[in-house]
N, C-alpha and C. Protein backbone atom coordinates (compact mmCIF):
# COMPACT_ATOMS: atom_id res chain seq x y z
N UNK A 1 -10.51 -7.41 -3.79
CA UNK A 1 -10.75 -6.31 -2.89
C UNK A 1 -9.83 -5.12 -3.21
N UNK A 2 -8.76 -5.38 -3.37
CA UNK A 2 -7.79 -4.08 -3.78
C UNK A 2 -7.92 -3.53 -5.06
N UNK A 3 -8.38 -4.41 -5.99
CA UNK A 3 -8.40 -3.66 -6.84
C UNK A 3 -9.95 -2.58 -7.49
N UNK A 4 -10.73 -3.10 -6.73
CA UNK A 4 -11.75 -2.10 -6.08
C UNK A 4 -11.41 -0.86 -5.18
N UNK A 5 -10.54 -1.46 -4.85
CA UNK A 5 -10.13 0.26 -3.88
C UNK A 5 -9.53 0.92 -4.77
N UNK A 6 -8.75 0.12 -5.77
CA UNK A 6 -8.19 1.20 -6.97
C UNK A 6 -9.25 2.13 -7.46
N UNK A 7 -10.46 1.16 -7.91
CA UNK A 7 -11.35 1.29 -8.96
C UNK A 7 -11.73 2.64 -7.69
N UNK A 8 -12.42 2.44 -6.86
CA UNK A 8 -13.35 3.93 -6.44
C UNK A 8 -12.12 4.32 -5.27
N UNK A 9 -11.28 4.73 -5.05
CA UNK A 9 -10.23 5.46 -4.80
C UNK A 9 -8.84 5.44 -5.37
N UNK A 10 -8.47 6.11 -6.51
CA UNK A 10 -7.22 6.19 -6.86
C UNK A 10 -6.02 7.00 -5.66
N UNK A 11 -5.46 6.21 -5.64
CA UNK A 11 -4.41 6.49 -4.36
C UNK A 11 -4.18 7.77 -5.34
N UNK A 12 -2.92 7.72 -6.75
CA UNK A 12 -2.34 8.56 -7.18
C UNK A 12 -2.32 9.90 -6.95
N UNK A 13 -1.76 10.68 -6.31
CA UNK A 13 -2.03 12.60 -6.33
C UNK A 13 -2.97 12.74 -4.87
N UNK A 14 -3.55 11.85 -4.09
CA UNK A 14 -3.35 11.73 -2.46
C UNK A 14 -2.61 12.06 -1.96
N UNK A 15 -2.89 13.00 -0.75
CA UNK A 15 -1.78 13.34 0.01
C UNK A 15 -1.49 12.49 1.24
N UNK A 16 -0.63 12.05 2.17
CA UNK A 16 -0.19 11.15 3.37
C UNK A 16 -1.57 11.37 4.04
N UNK A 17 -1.95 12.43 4.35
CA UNK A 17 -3.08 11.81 5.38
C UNK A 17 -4.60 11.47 4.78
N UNK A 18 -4.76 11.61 3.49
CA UNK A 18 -5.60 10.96 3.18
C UNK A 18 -5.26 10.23 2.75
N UNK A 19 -4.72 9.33 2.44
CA UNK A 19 -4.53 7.59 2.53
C UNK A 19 -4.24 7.11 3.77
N UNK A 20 -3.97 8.16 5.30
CA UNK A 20 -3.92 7.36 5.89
C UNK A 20 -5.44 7.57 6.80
N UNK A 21 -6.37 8.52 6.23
CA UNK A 21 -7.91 8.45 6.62
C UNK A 21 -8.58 7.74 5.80
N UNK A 22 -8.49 6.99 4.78
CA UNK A 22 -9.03 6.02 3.95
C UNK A 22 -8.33 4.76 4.13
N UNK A 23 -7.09 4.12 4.60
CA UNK A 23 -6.06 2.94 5.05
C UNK A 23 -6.00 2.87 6.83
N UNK A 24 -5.90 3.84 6.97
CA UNK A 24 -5.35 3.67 8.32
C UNK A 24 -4.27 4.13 8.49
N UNK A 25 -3.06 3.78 9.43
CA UNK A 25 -1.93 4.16 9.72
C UNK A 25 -1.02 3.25 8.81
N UNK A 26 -0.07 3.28 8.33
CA UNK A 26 0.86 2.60 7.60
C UNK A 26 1.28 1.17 8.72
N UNK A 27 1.73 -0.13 8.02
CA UNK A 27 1.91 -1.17 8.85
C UNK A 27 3.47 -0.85 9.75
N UNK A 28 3.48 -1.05 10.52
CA UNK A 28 5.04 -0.61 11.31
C UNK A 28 6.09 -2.00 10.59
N UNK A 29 6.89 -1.61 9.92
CA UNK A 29 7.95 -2.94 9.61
C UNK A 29 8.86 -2.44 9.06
N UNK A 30 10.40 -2.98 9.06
CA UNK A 30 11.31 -2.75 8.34
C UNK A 30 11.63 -3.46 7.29
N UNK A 31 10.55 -4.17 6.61
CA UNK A 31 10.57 -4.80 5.75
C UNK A 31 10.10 -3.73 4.10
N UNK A 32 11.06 -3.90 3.48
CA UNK A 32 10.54 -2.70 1.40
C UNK A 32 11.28 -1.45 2.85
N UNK A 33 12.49 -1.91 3.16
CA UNK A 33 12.91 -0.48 3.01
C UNK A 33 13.40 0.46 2.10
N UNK A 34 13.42 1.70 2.34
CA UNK A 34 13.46 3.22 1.73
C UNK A 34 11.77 3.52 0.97
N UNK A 35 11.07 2.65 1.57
CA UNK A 35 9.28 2.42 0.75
C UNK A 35 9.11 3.71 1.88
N UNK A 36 7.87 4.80 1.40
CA UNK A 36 7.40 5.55 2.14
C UNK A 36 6.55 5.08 3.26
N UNK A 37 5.18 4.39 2.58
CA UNK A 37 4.12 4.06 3.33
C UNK A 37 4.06 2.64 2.81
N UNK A 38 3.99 1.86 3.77
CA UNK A 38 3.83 0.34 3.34
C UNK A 38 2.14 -0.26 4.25
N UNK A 39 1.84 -0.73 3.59
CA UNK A 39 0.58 -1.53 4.22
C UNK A 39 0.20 -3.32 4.09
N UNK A 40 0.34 -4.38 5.20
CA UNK A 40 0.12 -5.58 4.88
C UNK A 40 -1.01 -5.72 4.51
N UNK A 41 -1.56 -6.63 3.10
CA UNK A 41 -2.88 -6.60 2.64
C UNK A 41 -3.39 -8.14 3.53
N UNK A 42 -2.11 -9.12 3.42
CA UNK A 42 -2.76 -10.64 4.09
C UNK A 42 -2.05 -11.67 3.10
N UNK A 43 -2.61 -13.13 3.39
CA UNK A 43 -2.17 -14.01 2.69
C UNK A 43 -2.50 -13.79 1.26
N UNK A 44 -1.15 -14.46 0.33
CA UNK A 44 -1.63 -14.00 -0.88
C UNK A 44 -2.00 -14.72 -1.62
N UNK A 45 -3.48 -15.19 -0.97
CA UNK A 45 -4.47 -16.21 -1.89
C UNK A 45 -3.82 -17.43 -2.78
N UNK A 46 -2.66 -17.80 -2.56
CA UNK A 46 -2.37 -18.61 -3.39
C UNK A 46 -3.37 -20.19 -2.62
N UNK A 47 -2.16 -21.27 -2.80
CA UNK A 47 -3.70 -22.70 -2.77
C UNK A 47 -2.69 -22.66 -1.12
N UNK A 48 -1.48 -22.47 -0.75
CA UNK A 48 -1.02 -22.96 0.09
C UNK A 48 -0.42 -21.25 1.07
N UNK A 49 -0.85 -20.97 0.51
CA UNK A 49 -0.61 -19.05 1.24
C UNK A 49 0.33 -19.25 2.24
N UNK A 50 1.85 -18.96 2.08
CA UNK A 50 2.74 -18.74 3.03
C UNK A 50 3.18 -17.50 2.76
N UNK A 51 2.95 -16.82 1.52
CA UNK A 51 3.16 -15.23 1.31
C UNK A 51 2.19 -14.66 1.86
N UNK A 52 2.63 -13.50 1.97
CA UNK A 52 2.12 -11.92 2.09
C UNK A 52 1.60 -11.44 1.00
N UNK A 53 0.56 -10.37 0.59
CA UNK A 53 0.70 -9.11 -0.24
C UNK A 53 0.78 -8.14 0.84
N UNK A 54 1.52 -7.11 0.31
CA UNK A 54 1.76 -5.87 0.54
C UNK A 54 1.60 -4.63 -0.17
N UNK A 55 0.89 -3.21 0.36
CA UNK A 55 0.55 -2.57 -0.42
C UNK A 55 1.71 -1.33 -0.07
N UNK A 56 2.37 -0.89 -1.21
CA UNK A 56 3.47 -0.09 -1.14
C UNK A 56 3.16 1.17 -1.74
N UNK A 57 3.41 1.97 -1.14
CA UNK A 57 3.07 3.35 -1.34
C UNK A 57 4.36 4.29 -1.68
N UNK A 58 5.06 5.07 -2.55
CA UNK A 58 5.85 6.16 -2.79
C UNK A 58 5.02 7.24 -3.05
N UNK A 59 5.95 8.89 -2.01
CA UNK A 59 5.39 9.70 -2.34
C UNK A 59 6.28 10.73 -2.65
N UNK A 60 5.65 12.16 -3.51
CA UNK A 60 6.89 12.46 -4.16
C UNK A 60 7.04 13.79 -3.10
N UNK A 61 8.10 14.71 -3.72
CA UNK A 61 8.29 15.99 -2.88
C UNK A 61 7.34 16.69 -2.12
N UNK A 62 5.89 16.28 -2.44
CA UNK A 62 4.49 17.55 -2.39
C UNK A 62 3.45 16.73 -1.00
N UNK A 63 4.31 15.48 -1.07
CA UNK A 63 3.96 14.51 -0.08
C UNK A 63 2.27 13.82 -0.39
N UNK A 64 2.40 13.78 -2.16
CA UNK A 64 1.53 13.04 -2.49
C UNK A 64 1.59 11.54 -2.84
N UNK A 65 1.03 10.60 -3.13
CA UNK A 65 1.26 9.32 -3.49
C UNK A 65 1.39 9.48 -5.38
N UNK A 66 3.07 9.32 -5.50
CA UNK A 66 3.17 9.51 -6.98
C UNK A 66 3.15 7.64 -7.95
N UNK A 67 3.71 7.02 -6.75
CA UNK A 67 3.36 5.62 -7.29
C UNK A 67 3.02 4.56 -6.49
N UNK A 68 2.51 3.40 -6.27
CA UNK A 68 2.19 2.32 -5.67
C UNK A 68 1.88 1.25 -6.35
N UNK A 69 2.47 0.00 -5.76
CA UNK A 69 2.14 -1.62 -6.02
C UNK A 69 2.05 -2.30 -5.24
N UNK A 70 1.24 -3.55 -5.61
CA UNK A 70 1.23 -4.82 -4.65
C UNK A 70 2.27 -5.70 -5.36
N UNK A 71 3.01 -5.99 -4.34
CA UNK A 71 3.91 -7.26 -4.44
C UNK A 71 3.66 -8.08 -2.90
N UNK A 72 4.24 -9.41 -3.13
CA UNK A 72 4.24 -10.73 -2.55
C UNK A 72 5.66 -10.92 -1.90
N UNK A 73 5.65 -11.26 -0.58
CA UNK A 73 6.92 -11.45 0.06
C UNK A 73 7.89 -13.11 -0.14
């Protein structure tokens, strides 16, 4: 699923509120702090899923999305 959202929406060069009219509101947590916009994706499909993915968002001076990854908690 996410990487379909890559495929027909590239976050990259987005500005904050359009990722947050295509995402939603960012997840509220103090978890990947100094992360701009963080979003929980869900269990991370493994066979016994006690992780997370998370979708992490940095944006640069222009308040666009200059980089993002999924990582696993």
């Amino acid at each position: 699923m996410v990487a379909n959202l890559f495929e027909q929406h590239p976050l990259r060069g987005m500005d904050r509120a359009e990722v947050v009219s295509l995402l939603g509101p960012p997840t509220p947590t103090d978890k990947w702090g100094g992360t701009e916009m963080i979003y929980v994706l869900g269990p991370d499909g493994g066979l016994f899923a006690i992780d997370h993915e998370w979708l992490l968002i940095e944006l640069d001076d222009h308040v666009r999305v200059s980089s993002y990854r999924v990582v696993s908690d």
